[in-house]
Protein backbone atom coordinates (compact mmCIF):
# COMPACT_ATOMS: atom_id res chain seq x y z
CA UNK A 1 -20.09 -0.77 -16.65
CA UNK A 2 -18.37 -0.79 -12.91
CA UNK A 3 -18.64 2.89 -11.37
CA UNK A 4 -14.92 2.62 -9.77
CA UNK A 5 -13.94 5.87 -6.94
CA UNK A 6 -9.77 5.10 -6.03
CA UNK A 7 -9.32 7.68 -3.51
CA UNK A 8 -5.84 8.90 -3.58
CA UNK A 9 -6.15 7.37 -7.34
CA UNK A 10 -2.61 9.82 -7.74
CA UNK A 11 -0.38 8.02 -5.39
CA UNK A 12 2.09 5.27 -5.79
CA UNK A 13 -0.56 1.96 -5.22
CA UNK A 14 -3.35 4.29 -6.60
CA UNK A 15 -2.56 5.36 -9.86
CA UNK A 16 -1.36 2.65 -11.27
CA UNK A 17 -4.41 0.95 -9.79
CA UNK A 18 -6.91 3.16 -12.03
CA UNK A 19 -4.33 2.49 -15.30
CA UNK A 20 -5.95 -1.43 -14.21
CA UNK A 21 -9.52 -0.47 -13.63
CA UNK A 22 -9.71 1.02 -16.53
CA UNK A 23 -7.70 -1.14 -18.89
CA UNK A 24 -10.66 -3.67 -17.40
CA UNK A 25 -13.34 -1.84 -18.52
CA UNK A 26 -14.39 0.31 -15.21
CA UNK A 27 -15.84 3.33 -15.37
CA UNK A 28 -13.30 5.60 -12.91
CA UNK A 29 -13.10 8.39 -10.90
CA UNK A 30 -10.13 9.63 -9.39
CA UNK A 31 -10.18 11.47 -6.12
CA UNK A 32 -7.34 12.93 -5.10
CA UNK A 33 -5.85 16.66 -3.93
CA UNK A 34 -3.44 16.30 -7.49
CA UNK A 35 -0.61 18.38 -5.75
CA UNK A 36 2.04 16.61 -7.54
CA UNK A 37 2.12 15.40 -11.53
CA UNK A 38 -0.23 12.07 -12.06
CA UNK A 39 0.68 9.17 -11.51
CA UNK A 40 -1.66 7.38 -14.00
CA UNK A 41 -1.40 6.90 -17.80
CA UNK A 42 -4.92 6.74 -18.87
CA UNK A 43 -6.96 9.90 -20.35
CA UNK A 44 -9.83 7.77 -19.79
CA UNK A 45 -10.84 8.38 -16.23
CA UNK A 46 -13.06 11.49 -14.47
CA UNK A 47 -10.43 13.58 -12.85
CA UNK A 48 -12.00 15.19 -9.27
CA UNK A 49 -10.14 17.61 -7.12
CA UNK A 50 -10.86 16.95 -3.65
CA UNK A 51 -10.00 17.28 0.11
CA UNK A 52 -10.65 14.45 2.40
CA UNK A 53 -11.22 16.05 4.87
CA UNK A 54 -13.94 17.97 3.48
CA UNK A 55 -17.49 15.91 4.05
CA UNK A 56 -19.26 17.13 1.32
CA UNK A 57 -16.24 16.92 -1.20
CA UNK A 58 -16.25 12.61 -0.02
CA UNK A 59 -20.29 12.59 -0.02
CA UNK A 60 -19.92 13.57 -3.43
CA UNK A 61 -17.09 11.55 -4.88
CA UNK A 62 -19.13 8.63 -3.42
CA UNK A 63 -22.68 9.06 -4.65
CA UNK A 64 -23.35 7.00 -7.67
CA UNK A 65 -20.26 4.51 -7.17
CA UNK A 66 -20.29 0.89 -7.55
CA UNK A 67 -16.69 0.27 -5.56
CA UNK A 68 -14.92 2.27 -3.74
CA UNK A 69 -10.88 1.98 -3.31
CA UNK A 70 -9.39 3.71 0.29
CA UNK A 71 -5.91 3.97 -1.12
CA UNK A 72 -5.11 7.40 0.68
CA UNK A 73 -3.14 7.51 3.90
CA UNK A 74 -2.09 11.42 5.29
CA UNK A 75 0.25 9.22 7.19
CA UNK A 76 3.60 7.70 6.93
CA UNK A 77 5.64 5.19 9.39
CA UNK A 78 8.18 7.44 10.02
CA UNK A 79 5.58 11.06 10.09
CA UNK A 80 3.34 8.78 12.73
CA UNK A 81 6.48 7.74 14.75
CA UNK A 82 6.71 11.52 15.30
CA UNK A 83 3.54 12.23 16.94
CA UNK A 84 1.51 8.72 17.77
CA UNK A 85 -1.86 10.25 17.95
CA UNK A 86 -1.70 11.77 14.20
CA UNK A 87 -2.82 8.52 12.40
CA UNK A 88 -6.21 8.59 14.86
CA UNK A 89 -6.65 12.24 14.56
CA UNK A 90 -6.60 11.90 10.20
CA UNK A 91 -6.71 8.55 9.27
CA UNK A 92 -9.10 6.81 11.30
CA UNK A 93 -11.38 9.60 11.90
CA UNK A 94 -12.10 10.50 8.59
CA UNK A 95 -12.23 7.14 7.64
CA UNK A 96 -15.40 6.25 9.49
CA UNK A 97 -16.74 9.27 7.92
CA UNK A 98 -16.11 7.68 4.71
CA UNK A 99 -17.63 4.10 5.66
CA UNK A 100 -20.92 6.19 6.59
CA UNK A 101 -21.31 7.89 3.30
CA UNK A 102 -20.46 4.78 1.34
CA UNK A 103 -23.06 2.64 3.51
CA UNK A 104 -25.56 5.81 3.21
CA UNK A 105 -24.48 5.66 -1.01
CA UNK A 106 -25.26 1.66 -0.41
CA UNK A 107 -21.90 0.87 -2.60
CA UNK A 108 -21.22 -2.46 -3.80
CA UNK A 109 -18.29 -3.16 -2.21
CA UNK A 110 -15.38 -1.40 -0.22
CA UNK A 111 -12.03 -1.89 -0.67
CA UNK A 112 -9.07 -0.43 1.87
CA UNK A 113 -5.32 -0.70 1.28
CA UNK A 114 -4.00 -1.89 4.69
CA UNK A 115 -0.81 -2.94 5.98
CA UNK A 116 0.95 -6.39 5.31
CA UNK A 117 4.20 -5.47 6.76
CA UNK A 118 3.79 -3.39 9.98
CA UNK A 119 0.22 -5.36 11.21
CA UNK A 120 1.59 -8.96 12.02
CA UNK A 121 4.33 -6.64 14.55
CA UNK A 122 7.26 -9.11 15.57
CA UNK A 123 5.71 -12.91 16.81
CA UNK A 124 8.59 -15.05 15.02
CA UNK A 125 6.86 -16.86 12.87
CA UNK A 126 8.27 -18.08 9.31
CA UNK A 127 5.31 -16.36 7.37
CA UNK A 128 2.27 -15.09 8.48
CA UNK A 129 -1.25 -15.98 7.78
CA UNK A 130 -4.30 -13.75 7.53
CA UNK A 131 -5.44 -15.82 10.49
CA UNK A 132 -2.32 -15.24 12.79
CA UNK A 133 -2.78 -12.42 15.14
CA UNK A 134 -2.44 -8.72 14.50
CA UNK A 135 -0.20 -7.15 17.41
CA UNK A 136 1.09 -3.43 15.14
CA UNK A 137 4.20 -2.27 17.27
CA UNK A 138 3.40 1.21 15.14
CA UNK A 139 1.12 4.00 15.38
CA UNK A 140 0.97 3.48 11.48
CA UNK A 141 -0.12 0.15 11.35
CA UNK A 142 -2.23 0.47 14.84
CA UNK A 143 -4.02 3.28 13.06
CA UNK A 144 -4.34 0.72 9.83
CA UNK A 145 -5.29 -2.47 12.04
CA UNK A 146 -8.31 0.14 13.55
CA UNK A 147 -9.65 1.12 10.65
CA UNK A 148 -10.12 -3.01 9.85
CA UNK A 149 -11.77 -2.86 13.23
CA UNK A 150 -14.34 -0.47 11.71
CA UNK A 151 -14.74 -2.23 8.20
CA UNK A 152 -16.40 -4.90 10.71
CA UNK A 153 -18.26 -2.56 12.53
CA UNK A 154 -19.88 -1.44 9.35
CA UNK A 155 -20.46 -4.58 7.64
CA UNK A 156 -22.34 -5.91 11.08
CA UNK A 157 -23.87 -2.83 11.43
CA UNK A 158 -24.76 -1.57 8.31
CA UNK A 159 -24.24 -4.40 5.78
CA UNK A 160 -21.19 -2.93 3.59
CA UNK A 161 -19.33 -5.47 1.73
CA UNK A 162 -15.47 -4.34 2.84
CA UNK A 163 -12.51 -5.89 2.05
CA UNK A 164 -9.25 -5.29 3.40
CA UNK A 165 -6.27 -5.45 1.92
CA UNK A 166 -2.91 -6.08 4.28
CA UNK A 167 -0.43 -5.25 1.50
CA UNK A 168 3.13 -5.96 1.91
CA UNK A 169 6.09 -3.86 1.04
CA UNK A 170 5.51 -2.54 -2.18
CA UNK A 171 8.30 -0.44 -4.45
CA UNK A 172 8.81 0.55 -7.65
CA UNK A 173 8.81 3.34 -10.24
CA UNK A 174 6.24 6.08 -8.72
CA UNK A 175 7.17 5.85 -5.66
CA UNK A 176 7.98 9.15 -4.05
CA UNK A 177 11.12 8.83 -1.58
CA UNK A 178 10.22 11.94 0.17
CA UNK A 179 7.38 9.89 2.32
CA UNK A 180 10.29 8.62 3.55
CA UNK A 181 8.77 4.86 3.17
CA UNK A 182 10.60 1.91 1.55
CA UNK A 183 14.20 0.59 1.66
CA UNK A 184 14.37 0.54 -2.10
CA UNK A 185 13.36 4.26 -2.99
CA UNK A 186 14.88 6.01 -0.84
CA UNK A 187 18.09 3.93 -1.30
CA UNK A 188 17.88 4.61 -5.05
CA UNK A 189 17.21 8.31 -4.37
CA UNK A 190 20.43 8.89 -2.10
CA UNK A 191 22.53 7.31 -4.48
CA UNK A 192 21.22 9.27 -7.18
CA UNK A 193 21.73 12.72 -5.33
CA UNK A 194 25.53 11.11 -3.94
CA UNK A 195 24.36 10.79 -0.26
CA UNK A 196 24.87 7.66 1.91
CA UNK A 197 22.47 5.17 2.43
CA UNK A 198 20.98 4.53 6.39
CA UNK A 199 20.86 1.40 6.80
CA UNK A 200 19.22 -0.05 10.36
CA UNK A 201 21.09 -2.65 11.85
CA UNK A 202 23.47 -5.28 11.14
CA UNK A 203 21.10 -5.64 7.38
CA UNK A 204 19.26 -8.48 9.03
CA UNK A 205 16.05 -7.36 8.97
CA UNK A 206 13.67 -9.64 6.40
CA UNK A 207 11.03 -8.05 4.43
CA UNK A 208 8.61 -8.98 1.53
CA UNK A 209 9.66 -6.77 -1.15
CA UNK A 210 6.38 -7.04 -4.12
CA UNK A 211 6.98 -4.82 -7.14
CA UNK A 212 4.02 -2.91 -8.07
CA UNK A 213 3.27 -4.36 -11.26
CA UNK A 214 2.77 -7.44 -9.33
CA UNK A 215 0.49 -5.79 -6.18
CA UNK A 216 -1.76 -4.17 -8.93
CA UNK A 217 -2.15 -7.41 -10.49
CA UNK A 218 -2.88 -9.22 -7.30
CA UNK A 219 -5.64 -6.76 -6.23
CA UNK A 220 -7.08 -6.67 -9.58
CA UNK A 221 -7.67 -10.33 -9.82
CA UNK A 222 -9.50 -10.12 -6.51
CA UNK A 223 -11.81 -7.27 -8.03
CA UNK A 224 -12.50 -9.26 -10.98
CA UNK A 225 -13.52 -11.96 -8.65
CA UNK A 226 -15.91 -12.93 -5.93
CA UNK A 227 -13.85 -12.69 -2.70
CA UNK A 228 -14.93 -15.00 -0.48
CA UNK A 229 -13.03 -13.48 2.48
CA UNK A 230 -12.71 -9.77 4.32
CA UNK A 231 -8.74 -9.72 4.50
CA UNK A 232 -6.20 -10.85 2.19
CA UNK A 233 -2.15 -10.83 2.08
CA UNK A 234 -1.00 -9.18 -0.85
CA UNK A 235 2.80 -10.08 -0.73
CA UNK A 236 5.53 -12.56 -2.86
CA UNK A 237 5.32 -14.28 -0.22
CA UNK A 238 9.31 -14.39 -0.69
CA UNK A 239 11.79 -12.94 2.23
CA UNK A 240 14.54 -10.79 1.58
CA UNK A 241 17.34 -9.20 3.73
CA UNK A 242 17.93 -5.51 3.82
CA UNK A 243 21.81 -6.79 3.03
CA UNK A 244 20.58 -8.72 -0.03
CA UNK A 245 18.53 -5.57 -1.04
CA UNK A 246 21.65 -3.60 -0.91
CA UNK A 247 23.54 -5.90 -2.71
CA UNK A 248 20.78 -6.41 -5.65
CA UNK A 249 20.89 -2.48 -5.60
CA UNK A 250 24.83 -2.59 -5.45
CA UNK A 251 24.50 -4.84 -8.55
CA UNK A 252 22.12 -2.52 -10.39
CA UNK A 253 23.78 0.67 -10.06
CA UNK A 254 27.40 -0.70 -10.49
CA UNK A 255 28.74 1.25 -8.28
CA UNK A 256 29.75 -0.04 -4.53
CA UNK A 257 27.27 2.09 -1.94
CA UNK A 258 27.88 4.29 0.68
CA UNK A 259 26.15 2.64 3.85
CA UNK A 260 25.73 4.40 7.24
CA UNK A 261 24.70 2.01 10.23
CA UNK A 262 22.08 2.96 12.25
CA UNK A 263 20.12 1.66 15.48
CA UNK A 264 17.09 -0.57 14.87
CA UNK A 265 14.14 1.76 15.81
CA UNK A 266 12.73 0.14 19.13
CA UNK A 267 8.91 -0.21 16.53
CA UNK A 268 10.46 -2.10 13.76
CA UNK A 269 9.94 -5.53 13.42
CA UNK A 270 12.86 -8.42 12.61
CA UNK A 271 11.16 -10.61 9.98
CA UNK A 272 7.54 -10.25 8.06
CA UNK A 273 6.90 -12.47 5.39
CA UNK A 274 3.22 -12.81 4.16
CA UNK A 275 1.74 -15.97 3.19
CA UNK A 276 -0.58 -15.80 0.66
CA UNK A 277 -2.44 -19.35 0.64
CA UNK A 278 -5.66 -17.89 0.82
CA UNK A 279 -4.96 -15.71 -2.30
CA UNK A 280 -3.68 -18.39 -4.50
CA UNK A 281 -6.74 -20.83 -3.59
CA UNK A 282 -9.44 -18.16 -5.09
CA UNK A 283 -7.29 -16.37 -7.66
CA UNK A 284 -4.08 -18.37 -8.66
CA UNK A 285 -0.82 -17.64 -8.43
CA UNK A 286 0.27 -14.10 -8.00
CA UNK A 287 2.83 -12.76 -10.36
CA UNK A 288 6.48 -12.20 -8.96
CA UNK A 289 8.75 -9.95 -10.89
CA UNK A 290 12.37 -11.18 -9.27
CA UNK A 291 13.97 -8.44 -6.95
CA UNK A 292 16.93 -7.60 -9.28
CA UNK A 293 14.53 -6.61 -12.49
CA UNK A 294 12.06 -4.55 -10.25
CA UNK A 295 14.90 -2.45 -8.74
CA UNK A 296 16.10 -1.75 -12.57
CA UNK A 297 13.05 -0.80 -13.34
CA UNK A 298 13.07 1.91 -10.16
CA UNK A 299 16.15 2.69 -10.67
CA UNK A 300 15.60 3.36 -14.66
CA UNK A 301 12.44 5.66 -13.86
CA UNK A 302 14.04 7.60 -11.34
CA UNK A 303 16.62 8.37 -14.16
CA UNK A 304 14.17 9.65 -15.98
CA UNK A 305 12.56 12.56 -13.76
């Protein structure tokens, strides 16, 4: 049986990822700091209370694993926007502490949620490849694009098998609008408490919107499988506006929505659409729940809580 660690195994991308690992027959732990209610279904995984940024709570969360899943980030967009050097002084530091304790452990294999929509930055290009250059206009995704940087490092240095992966822009039910990250939450959480919805420019703005059904899927496949790549795009490879967002959210609610213009943010970027060539060629094609039935579901769940 696979010894599975998901760090930050109770957040949006990680709990439903341990639901998967161990619907596949993994044997998981969960690391997390479980401040908040879980975010898994399973009674089947090793619950373990942890700090990451205590040493000897990662060394031992570590020892014994198989794989190890970085799903964490102490960072948001908007929380690194605020003060740039936050990402470096959390993320990336304690990061490298956790690549030397998994390549001291000798794991199997590494894997680190990165960042599909913010790496790519703004280069005009229809849809981009895992090949195409990474220029992040963000502290966020700079801090993301580093830690990749590392993952290299180690694997040169120290042999760990790493694979990163640059996932797009995930939503559904689970995710927690008060990270202030994702058009569709926190759109679905102002109309539920009557507020208006900020919307950044004219509603141009393109994004690749995958459901999280979908991104668990995706990543799963690749864990069943032998990757023969370090990165891979994890995206529907589909572009939407943020005005046909709206409008599928218009649609779902049944109500018209309160919208309040904003400026574009000087950081964000006009169009990212992920191509994901070099995911279908190893592992098929990815599942795509349509836009209209994954904002139901969101908007069903957050009914619920």
């Amino acid at each position: 049986m696979v010894r599975s660690l998901v760090i930050g195994g109770n957040g949006f991308l990680g709990g439903p990822l341990v639901d998967a690992l161990v619907g596949r027959g993994h044997d998981v732990t969960v690391f997390d700091r479980f401040r908040s209610p879980r975010n898994f279904d399973t009674r089947d995984a090793t619950i373990l209370a942890g700090d990451f940024f205590d040493r000897s709570d990662l060394a031992a969360a570590v020892r014994g694993q198989d794989l190890v899943f970085h799903f964490l980030s102490t960072t948001a967009p908007a929380t690194s926007e605020n003060d740039p050097s936050l990402d470096l002084r959390t993320n990336v530091g304690q990061t490298v502490e956790l690549l030397g304790l998994c390549a001291d452990a000798e794991i199997e294999r590494f894997y680190f949620a990165s960042t599909g929509g913010a790496i790519y930055g703004d280069q005009g290009l229809e849809r981009y490849r895992e090949t195409d250059p990474a220029l992040p206009r963000s502290p966020y995704a700079i801090g993301k694009l580093t830690i990749e940087h590392y993952l290299r490092y180690f694997r040169v240095k120290r042999g760990l098998d790493a694979v990163s992966l640059r996932i797009s822009n995930p939503y559904g039910p689970g995710q927690h609008p008060g990270r202030r990250q994702g058009l569709i939450p926190i759109a679905l959480a102002n109309i539920a408490a009557g507020d208006a919805i900020v919307r950044y420019g004219d509603g141009s703005m393109v994004r690749d919107y995958l459901y999280i059904d979908d991104a668990i899927e995706m990543i799963a496949r690749i864990v069943a499988g032998d990757p023969a790549h370090s990165v891979y795009n994890i995206g529907s490879g589909v572009g939407h506006t943020v005005s046909e967002v709206l409008d599928a959210i218009a649609r779902v609610v049944g109500q018209p929505l309160d919208v309040a213009p904003r400026p574009v943010p000087s950081t964000f970027v006009e169009t990212v659409v992920l191509e994901t060539a070099r995911y279908r060629s190893e592992f098929g094609a990815p599942p795509t729940t349509p836009l209209e039935r994954g904002i139901a579901s969101t908007w069903e769940q957050l009914g619920r809580r």
